[in-house]
PDB file of N, CA and C in Angstrom:
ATOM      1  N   UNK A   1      93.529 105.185 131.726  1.00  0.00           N
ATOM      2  CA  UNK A   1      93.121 104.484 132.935  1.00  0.00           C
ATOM      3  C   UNK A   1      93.680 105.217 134.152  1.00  0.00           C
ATOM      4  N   UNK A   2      93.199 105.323 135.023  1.00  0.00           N
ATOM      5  CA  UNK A   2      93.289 105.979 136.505  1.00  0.00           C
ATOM      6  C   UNK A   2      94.235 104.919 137.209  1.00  0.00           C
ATOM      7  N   UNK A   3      95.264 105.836 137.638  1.00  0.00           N
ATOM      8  CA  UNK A   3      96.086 104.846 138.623  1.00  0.00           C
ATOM      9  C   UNK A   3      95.486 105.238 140.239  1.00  0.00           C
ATOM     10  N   UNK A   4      95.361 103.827 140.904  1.00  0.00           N
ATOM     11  CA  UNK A   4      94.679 104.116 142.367  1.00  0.00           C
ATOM     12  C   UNK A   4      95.902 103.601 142.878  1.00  0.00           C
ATOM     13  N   UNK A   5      95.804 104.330 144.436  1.00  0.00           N
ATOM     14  CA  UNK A   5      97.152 103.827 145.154  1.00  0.00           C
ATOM     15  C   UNK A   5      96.636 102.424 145.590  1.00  0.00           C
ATOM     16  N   UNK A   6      97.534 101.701 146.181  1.00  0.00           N
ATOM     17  CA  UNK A   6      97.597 100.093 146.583  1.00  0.00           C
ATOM     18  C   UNK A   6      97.551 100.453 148.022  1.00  0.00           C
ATOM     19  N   UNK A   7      96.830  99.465 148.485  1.00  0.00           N
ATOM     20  CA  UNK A   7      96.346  99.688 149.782  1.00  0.00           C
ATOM     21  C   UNK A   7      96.946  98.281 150.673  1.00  0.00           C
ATOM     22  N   UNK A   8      97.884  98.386 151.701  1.00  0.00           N
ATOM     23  CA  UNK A   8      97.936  97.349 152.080  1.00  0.00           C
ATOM     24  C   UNK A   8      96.976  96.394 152.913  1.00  0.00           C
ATOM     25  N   UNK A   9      97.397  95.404 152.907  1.00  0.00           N
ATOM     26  CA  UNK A   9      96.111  94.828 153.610  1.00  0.00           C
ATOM     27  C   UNK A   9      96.524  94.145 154.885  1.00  0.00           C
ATOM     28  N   UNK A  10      96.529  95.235 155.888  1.00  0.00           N
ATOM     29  CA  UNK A  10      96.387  95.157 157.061  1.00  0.00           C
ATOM     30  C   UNK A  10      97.066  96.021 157.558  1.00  0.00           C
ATOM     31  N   UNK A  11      97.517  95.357 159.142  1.00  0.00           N
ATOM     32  CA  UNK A  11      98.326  96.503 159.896  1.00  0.00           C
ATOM     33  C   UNK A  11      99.592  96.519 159.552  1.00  0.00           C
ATOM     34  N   UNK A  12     100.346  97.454 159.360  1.00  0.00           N
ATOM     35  CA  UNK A  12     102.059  97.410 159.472  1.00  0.00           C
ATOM     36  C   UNK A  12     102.208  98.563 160.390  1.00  0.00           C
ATOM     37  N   UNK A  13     103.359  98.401 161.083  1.00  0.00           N
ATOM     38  CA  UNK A  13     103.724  99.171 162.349  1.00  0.00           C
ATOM     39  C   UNK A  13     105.018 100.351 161.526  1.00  0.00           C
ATOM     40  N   UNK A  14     104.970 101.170 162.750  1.00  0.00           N
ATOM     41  CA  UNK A  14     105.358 102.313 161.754  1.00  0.00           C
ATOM     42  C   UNK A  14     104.799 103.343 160.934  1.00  0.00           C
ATOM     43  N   UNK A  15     103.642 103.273 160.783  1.00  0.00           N
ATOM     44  CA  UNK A  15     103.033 104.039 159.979  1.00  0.00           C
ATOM     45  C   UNK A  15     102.232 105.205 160.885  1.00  0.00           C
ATOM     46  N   UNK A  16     102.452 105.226 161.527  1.00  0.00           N
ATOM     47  CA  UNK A  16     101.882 106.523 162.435  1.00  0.00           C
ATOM     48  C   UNK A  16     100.675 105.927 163.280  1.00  0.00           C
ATOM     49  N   UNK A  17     100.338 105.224 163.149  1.00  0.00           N
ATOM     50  CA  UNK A  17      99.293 104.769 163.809  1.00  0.00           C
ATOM     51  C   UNK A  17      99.817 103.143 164.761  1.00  0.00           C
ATOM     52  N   UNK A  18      98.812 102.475 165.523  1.00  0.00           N
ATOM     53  CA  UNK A  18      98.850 101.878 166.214  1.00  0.00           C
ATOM     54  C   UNK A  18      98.112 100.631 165.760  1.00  0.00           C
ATOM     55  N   UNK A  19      98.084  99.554 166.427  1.00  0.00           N
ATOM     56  CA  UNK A  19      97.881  98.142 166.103  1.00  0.00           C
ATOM     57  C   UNK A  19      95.984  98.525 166.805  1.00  0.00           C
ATOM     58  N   UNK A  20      95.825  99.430 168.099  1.00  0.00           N
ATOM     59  CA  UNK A  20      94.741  99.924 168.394  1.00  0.00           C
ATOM     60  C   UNK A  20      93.965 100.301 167.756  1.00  0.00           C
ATOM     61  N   UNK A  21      94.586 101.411 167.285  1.00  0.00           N
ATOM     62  CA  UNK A  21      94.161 102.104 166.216  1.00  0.00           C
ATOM     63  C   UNK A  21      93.670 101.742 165.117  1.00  0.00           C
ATOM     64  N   UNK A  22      94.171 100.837 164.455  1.00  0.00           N
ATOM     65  CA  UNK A  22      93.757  99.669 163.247  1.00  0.00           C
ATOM     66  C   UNK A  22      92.558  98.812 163.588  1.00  0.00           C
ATOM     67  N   UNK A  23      92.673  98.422 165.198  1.00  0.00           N
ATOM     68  CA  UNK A  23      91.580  97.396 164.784  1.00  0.00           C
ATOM     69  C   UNK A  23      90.201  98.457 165.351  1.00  0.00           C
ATOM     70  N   UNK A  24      90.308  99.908 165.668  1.00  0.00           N
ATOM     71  CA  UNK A  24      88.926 100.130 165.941  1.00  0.00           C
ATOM     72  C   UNK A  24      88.269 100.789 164.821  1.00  0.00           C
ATOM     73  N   UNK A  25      89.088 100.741 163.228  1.00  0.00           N
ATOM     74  CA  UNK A  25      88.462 101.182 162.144  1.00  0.00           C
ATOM     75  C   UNK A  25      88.740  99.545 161.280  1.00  0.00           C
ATOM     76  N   UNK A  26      88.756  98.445 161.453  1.00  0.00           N
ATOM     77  CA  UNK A  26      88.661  97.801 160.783  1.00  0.00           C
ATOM     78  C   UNK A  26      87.700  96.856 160.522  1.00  0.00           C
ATOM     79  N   UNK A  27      86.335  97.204 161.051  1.00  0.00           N
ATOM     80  CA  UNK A  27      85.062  97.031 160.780  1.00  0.00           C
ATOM     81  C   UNK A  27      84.551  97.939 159.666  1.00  0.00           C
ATOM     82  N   UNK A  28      85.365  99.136 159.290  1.00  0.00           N
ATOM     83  CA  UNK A  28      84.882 100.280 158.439  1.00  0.00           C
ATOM     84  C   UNK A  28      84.156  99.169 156.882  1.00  0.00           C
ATOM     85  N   UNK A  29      83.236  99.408 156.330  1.00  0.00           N
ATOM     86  CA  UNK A  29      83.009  98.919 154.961  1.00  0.00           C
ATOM     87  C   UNK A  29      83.971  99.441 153.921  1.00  0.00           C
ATOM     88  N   UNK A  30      84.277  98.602 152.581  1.00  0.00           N
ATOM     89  CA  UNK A  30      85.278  99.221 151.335  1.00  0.00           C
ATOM     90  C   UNK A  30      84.210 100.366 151.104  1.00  0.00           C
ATOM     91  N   UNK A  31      84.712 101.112 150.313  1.00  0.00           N
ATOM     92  CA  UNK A  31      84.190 102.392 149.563  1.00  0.00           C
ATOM     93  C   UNK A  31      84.150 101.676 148.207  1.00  0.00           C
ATOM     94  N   UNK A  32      83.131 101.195 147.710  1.00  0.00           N
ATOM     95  CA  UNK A  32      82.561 100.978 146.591  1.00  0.00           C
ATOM     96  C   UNK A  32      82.718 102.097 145.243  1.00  0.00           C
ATOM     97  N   UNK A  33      83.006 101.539 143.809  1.00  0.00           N
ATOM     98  CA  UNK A  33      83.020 102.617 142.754  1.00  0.00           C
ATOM     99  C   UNK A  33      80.899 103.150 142.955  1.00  0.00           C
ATOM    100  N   UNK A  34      80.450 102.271 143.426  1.00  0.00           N
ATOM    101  CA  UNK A  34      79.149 102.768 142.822  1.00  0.00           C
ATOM    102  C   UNK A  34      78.627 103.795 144.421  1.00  0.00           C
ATOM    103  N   UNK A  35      79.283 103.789 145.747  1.00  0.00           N
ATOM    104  CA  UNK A  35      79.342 104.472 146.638  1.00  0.00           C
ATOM    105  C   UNK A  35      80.153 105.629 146.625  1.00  0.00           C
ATOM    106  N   UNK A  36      81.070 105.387 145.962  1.00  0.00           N
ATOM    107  CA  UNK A  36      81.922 106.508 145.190  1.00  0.00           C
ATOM    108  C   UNK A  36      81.226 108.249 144.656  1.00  0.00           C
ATOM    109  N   UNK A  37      80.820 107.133 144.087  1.00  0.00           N
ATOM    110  CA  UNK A  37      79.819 108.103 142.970  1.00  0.00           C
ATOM    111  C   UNK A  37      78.704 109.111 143.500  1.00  0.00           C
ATOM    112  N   UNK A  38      78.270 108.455 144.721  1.00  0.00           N
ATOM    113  CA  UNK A  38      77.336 109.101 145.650  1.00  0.00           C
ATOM    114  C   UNK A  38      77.977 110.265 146.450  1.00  0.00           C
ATOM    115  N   UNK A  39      79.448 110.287 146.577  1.00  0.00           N
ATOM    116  CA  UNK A  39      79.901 111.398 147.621  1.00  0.00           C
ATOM    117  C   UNK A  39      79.812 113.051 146.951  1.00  0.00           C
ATOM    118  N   UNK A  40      79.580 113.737 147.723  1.00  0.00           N
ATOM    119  CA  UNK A  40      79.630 115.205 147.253  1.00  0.00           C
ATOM    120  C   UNK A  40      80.316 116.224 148.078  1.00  0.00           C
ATOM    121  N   UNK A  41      80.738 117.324 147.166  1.00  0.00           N
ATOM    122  CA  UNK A  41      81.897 118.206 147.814  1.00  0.00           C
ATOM    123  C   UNK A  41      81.304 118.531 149.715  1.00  0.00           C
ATOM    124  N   UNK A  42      82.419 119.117 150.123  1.00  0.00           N
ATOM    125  CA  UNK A  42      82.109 119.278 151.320  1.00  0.00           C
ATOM    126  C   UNK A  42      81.630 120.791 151.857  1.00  0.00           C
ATOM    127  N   UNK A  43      81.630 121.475 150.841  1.00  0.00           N
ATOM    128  CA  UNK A  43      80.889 123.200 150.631  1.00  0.00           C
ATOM    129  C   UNK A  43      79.459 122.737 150.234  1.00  0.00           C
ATOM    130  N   UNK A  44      79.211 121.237 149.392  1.00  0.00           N
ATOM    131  CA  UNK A  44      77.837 121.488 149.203  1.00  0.00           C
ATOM    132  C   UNK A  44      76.941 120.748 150.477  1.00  0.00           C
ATOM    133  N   UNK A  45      77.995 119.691 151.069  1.00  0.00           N
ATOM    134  CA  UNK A  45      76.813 119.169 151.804  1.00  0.00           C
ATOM    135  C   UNK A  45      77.029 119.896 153.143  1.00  0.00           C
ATOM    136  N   UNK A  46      77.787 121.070 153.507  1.00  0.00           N
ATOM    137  CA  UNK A  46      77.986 121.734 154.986  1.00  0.00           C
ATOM    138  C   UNK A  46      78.487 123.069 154.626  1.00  0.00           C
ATOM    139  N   UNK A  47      77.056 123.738 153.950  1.00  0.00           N
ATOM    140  CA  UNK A  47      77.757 125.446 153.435  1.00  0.00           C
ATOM    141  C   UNK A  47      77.756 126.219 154.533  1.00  0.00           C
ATOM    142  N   UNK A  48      77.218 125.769 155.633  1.00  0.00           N
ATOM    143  CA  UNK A  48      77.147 126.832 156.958  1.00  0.00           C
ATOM    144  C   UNK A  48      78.825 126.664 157.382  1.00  0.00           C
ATOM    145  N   UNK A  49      78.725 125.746 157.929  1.00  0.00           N
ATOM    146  CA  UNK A  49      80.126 125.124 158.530  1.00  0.00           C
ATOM    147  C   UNK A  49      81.613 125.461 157.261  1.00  0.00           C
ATOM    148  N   UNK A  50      81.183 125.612 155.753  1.00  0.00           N
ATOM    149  CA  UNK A  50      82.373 125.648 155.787  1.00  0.00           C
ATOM    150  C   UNK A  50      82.582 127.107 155.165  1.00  0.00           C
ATOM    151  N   UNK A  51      81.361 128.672 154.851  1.00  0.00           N
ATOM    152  CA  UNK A  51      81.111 129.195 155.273  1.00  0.00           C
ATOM    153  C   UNK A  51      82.041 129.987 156.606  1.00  0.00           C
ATOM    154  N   UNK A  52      81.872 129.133 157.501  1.00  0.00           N
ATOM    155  CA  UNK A  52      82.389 129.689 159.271  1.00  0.00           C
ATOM    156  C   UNK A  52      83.927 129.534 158.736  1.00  0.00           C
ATOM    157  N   UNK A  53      83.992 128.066 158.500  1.00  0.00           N
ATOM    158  CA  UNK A  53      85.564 128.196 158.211  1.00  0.00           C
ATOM    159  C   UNK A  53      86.312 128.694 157.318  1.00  0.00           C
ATOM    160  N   UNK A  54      85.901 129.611 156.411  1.00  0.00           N
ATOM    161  CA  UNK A  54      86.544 130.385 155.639  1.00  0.00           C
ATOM    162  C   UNK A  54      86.732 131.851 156.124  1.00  0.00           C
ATOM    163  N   UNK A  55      85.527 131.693 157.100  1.00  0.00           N
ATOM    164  CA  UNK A  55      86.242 133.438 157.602  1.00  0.00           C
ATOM    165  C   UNK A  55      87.109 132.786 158.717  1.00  0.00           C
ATOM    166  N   UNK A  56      86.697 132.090 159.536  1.00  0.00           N
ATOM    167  CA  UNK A  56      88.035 131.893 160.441  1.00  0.00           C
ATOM    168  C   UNK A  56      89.545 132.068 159.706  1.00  0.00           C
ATOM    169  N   UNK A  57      89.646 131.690 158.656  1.00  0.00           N
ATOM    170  CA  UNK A  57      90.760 131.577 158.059  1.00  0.00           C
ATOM    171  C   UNK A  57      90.947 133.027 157.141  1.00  0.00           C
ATOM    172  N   UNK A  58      90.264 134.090 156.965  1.00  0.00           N
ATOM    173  CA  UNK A  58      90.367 134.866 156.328  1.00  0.00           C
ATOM    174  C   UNK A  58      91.273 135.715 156.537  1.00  0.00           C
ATOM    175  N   UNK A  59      91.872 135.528 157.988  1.00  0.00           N
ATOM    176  CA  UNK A  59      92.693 136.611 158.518  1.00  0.00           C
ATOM    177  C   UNK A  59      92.326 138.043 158.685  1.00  0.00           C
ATOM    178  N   UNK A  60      92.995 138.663 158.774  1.00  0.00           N
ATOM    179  CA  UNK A  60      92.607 140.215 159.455  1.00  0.00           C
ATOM    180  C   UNK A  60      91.774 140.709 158.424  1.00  0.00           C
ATOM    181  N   UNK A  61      90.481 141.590 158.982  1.00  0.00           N
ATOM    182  CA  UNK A  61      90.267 142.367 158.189  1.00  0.00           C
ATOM    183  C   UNK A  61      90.442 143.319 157.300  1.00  0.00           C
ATOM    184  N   UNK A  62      90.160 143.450 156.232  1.00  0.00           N
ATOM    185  CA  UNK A  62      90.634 144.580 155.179  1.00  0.00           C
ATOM    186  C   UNK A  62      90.469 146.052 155.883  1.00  0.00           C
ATOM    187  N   UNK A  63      91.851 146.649 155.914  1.00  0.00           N
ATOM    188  CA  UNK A  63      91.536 148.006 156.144  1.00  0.00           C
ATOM    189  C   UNK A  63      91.006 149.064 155.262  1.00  0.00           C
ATOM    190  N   UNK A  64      90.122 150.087 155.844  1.00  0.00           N
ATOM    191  CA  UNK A  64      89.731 151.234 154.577  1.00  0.00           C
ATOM    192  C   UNK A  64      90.321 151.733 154.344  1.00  0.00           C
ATOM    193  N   UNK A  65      91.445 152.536 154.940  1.00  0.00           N
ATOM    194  CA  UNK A  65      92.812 152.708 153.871  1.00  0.00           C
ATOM    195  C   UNK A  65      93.960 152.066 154.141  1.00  0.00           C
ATOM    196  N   UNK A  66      93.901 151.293 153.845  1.00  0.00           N
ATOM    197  CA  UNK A  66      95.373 150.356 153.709  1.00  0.00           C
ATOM    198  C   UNK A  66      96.716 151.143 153.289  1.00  0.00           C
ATOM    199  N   UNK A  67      97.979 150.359 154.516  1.00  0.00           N
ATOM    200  CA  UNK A  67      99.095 151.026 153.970  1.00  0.00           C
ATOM    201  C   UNK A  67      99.422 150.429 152.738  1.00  0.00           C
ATOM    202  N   UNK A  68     100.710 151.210 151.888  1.00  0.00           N
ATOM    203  CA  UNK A  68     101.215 151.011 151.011  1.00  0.00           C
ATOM    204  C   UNK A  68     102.651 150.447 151.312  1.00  0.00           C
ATOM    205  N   UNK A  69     103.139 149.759 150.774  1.00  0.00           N
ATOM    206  CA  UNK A  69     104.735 149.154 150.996  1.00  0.00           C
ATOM    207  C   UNK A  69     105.542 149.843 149.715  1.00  0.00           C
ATOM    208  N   UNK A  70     106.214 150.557 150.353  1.00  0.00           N
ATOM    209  CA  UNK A  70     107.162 151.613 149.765  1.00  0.00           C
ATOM    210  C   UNK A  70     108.692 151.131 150.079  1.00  0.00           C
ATOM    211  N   UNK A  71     109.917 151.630 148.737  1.00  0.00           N
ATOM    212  CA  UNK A  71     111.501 151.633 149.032  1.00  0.00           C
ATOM    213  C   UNK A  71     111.194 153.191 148.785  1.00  0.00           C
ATOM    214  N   UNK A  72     112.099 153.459 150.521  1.00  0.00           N
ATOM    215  CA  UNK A  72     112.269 155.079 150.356  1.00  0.00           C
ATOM    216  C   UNK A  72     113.888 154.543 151.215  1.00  0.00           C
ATOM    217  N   UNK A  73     114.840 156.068 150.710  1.00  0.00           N
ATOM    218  CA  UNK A  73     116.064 155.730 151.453  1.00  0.00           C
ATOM    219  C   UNK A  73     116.590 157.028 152.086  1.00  0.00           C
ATOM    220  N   UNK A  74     116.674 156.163 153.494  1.00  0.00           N
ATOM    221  CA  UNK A  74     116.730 157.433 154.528  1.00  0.00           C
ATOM    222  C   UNK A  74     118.140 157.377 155.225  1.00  0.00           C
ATOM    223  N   UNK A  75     118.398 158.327 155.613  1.00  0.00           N
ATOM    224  CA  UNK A  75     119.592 158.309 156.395  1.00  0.00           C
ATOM    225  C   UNK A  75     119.640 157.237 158.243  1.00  0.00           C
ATOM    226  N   UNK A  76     120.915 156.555 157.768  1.00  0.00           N
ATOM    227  CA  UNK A  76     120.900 155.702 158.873  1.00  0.00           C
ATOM    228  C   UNK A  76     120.660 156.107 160.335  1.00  0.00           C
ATOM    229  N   UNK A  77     120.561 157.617 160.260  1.00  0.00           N
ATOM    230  CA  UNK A  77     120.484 157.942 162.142  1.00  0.00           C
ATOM    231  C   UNK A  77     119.415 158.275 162.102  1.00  0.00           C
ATOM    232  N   UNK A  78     118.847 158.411 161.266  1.00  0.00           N
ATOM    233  CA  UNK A  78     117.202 158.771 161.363  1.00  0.00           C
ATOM    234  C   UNK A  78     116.311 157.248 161.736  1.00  0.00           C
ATOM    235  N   UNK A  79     116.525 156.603 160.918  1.00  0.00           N
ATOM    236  CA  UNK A  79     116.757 155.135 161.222  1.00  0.00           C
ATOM    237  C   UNK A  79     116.459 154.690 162.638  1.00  0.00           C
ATOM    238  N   UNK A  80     118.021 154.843 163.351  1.00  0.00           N
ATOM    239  CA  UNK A  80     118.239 154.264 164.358  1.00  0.00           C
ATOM    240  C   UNK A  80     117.295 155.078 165.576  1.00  0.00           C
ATOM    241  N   UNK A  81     117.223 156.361 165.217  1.00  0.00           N
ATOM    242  CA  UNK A  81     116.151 157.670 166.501  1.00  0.00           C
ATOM    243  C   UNK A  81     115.073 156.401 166.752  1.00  0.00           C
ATOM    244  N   UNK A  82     114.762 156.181 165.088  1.00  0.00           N
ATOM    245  CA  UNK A  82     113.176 155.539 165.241  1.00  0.00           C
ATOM    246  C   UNK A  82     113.436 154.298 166.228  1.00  0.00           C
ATOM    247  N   UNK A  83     113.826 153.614 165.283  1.00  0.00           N
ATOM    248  CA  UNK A  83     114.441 152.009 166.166  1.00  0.00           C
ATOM    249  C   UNK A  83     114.446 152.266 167.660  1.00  0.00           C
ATOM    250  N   UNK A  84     115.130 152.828 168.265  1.00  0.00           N
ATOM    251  CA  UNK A  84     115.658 152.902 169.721  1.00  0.00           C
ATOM    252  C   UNK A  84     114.542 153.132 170.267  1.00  0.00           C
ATOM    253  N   UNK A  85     113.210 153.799 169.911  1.00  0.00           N
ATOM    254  CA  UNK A  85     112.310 153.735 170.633  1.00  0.00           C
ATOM    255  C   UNK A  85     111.743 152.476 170.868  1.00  0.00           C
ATOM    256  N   UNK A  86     111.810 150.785 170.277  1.00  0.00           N
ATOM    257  CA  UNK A  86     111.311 150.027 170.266  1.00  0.00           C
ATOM    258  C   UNK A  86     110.702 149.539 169.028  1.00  0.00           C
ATOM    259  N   UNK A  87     109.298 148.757 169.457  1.00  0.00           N
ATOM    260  CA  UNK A  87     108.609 148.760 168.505  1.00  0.00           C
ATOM    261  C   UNK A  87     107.888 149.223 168.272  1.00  0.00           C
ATOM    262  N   UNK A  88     107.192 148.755 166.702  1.00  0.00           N
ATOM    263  CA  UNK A  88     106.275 150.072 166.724  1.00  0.00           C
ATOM    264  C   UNK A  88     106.770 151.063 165.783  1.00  0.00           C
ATOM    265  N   UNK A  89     108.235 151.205 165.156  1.00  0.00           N
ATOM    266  CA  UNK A  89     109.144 152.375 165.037  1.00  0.00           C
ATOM    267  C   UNK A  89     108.594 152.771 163.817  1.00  0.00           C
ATOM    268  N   UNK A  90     107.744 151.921 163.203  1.00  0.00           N
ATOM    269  CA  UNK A  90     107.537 152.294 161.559  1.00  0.00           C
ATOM    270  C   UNK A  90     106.619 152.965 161.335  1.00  0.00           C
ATOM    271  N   UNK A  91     105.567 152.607 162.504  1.00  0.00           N
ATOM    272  CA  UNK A  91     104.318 153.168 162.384  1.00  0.00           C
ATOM    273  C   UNK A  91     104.409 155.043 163.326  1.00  0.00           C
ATOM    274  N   UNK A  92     105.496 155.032 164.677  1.00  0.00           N
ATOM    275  CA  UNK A  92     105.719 155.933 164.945  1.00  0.00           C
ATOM    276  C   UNK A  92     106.405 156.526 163.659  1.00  0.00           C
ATOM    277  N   UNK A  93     107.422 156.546 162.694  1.00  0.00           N
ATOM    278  CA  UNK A  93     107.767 157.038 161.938  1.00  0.00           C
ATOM    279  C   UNK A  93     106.252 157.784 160.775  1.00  0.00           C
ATOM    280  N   UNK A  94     105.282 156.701 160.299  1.00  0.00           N
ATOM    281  CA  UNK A  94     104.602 157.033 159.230  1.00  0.00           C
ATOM    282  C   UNK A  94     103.799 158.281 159.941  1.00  0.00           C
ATOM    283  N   UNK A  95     103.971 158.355 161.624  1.00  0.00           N
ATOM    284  CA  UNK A  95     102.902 159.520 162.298  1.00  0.00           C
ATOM    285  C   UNK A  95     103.933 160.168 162.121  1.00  0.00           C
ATOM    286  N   UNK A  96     105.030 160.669 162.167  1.00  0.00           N
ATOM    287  CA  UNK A  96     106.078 161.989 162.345  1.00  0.00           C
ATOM    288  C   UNK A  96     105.642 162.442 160.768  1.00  0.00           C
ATOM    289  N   UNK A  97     105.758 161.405 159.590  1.00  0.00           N
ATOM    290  CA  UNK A  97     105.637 162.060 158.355  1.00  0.00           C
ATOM    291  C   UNK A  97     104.111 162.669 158.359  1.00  0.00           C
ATOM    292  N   UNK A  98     103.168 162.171 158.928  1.00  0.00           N
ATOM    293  CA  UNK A  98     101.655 162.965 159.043  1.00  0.00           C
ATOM    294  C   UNK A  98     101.763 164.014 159.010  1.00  0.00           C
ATOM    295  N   UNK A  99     102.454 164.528 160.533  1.00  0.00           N
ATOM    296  CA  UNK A  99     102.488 166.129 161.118  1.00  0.00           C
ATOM    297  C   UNK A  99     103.053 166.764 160.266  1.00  0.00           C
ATOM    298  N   UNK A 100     104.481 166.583 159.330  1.00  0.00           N
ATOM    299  CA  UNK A 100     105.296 167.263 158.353  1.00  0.00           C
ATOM    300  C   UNK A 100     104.796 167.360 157.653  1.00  0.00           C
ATOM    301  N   UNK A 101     103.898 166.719 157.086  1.00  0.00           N
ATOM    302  CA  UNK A 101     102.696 167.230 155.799  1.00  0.00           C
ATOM    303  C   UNK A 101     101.509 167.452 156.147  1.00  0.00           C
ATOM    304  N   UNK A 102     101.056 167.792 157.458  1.00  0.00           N
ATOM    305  CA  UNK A 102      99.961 168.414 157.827  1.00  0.00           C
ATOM    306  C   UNK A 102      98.712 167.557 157.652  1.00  0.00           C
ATOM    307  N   UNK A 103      99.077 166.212 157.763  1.00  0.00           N
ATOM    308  CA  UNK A 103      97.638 165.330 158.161  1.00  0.00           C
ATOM    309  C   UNK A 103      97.270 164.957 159.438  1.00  0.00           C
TER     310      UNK A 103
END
């Protein structure tokens, strides 16, 4: 058997909401088991919309060559040259290794 949560019946204060708030959804109808049954995912009934919201959320685009995350161990003043310029220092660093290997 399915345990459903218990729903109180009415307003109690405290709960994040307002006594306002309560009474302008408390005309809402119950959700029926046989209304239940009628609902469908929200990708099938709004594939445009949710679609949009999956690339919104996709974050940055994939690069065509993507860096690699490497442990390399370097001497601490080499380090700090980079650092002191700001930011940025890692990516100025991965261009100094370019030129030394001729890319």
């Amino acid at each position: 058997m399915k345990k459903t949560k218990s729903v109180s019946p009415g307003f109690r204060e405290g709960r994040g909401y307002t006594q306002a708030d309560w009474d302008d959804v408390s005309d809402n109808p119950e959700v029926t088991e046989e209304k239940l049954k009628e609902f469908r995912p929200f990708r099938e009934v709004f594939p445009d919309l949710a679609a949009s919201i999956d690339r919104k959320l996709a974050g940055r685009p994939k690069a065509e060559s993507p860096k690699k995350a490497i442990s390399i161990r370097l001497d601490q003043e080499v380090i700090d040259r980079f650092k002191a310029g700001g930011d940025g220092w890692q990516s100025r660093m991965n261009e100094a290794l370019r030129k030394a290997v001729g890319l």
